[in-house]
N, C-alpha and C. Protein backbone atom coordinates (compact mmCIF):
# COMPACT_ATOMS: atom_id res chain seq x y z
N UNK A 1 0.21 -16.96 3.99
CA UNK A 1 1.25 -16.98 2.99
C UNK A 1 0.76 -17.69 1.73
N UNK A 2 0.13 -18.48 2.37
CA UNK A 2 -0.89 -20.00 0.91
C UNK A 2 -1.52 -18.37 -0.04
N UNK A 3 -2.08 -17.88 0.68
CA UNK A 3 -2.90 -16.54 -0.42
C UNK A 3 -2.11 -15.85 -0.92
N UNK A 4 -1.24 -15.05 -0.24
CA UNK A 4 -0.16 -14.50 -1.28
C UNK A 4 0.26 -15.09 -2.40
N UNK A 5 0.85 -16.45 -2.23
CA UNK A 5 1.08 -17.29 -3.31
C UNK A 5 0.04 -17.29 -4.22
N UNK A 6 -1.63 -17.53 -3.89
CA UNK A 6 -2.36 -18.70 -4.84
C UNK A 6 -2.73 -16.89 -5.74
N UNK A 7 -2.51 -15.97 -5.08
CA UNK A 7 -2.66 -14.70 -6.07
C UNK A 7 -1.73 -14.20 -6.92
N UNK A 8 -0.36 -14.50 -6.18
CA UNK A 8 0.99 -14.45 -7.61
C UNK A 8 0.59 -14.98 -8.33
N UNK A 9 0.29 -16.61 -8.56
CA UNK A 9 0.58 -17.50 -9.43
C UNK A 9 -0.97 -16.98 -10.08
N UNK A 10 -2.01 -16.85 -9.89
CA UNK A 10 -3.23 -16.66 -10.73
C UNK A 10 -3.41 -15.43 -11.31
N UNK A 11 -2.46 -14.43 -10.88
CA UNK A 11 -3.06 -13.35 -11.16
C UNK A 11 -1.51 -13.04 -11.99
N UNK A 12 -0.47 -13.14 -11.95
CA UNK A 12 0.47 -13.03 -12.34
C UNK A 12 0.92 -11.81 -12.19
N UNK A 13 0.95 -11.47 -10.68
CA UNK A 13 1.41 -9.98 -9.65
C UNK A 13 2.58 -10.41 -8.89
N UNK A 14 3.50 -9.21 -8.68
CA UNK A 14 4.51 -9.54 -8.20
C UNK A 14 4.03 -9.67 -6.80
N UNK A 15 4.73 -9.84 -5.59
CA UNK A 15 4.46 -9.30 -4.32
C UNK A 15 5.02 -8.08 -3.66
N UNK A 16 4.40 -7.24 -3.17
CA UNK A 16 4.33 -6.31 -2.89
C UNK A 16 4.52 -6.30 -1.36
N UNK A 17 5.43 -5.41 -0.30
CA UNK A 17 5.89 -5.83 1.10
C UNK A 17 5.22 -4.44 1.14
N UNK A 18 3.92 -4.44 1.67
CA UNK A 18 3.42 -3.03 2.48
C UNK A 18 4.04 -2.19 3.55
N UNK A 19 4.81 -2.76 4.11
CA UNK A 19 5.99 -2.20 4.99
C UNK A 19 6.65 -1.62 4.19
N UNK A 20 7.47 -2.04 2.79
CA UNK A 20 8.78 -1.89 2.10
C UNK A 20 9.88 -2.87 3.22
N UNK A 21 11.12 -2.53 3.06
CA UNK A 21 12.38 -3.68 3.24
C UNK A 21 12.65 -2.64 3.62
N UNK A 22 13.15 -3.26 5.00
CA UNK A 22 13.24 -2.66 6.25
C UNK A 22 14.47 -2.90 6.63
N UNK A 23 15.44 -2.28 7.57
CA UNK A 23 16.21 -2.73 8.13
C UNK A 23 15.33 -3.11 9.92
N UNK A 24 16.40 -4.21 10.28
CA UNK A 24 15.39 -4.69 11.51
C UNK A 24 15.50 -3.24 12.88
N UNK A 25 16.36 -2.29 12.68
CA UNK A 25 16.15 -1.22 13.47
C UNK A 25 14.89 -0.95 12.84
N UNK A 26 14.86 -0.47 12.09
CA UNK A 26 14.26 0.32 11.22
C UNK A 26 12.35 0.13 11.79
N UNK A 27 12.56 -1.40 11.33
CA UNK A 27 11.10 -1.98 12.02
C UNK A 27 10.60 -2.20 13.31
N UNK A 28 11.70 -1.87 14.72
CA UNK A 28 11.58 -1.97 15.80
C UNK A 28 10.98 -0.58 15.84
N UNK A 29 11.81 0.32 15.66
CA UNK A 29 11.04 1.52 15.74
C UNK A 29 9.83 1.88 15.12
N UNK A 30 9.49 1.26 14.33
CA UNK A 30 7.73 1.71 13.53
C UNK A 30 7.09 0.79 15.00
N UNK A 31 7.28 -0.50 15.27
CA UNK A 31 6.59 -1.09 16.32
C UNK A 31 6.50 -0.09 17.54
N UNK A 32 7.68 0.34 17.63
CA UNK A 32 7.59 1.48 19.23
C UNK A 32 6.65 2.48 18.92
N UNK A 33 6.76 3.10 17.99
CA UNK A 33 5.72 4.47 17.25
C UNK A 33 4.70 3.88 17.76
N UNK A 34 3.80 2.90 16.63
CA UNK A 34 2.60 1.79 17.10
C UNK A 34 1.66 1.89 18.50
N UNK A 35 2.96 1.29 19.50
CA UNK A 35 2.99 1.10 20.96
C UNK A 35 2.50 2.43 21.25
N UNK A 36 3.19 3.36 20.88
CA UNK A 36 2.99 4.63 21.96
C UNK A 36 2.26 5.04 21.09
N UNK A 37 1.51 5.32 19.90
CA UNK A 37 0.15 5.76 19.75
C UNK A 37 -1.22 5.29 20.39
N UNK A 38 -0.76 3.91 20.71
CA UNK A 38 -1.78 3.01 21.16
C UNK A 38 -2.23 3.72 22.50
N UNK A 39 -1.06 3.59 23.18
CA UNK A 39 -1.12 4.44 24.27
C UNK A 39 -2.21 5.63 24.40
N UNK A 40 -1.57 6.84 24.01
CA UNK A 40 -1.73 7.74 23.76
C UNK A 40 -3.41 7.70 23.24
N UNK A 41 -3.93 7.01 22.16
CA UNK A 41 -5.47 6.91 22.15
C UNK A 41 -6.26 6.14 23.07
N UNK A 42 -5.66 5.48 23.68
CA UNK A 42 -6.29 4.80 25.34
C UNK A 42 -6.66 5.71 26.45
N UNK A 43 -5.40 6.47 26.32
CA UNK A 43 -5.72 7.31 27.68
C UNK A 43 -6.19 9.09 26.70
N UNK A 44 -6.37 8.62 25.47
CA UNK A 44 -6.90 9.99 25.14
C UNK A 44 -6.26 11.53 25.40
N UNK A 45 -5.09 11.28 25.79
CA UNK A 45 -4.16 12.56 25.81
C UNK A 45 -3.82 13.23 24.60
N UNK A 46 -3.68 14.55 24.61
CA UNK A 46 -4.05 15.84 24.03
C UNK A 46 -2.14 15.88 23.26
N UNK A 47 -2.13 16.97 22.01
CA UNK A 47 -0.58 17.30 22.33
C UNK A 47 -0.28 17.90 23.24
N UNK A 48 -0.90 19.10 23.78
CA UNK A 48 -0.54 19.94 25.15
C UNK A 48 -0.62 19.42 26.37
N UNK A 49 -1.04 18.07 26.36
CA UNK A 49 -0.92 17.37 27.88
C UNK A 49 0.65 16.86 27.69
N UNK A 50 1.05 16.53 26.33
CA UNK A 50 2.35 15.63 26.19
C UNK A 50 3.03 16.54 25.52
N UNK A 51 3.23 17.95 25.43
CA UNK A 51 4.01 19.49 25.71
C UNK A 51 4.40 18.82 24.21
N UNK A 52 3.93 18.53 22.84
CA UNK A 52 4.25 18.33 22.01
C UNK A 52 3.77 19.72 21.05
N UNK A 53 4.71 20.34 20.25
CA UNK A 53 4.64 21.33 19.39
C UNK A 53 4.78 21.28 18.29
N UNK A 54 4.43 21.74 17.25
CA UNK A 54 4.44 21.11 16.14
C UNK A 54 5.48 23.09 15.21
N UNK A 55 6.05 22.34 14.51
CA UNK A 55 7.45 23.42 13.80
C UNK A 55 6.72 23.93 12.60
């Protein structure tokens, strides 16, 4: 957080939330996404192993 700060104040930048402002659903679910990609590149499964189709 000390760096965020010592770069506002020197550089005279706002701060910027790389997320954006979230509602706290909002951010549970990007964490679940996360989780289950993690997954998913661990065990290296396919879309057609996980019957996923794309529209």
């Amino acid at each position: 957080m000390a760096v965020i700060v010592w770069n506002m104040v020197t550089k005279g930048t706002r701060y910027i939330n790389p997320e954006g402002y979230l509602f706290l659903d909002q951010k549970r679910k990007l964490g679940l996404v996360k989780r289950i990609q993690k997954q998913i590149d661990k065990f290296g499964l396919t879309n057609a192993e996980l019957n996923i189709t794309s529209t």
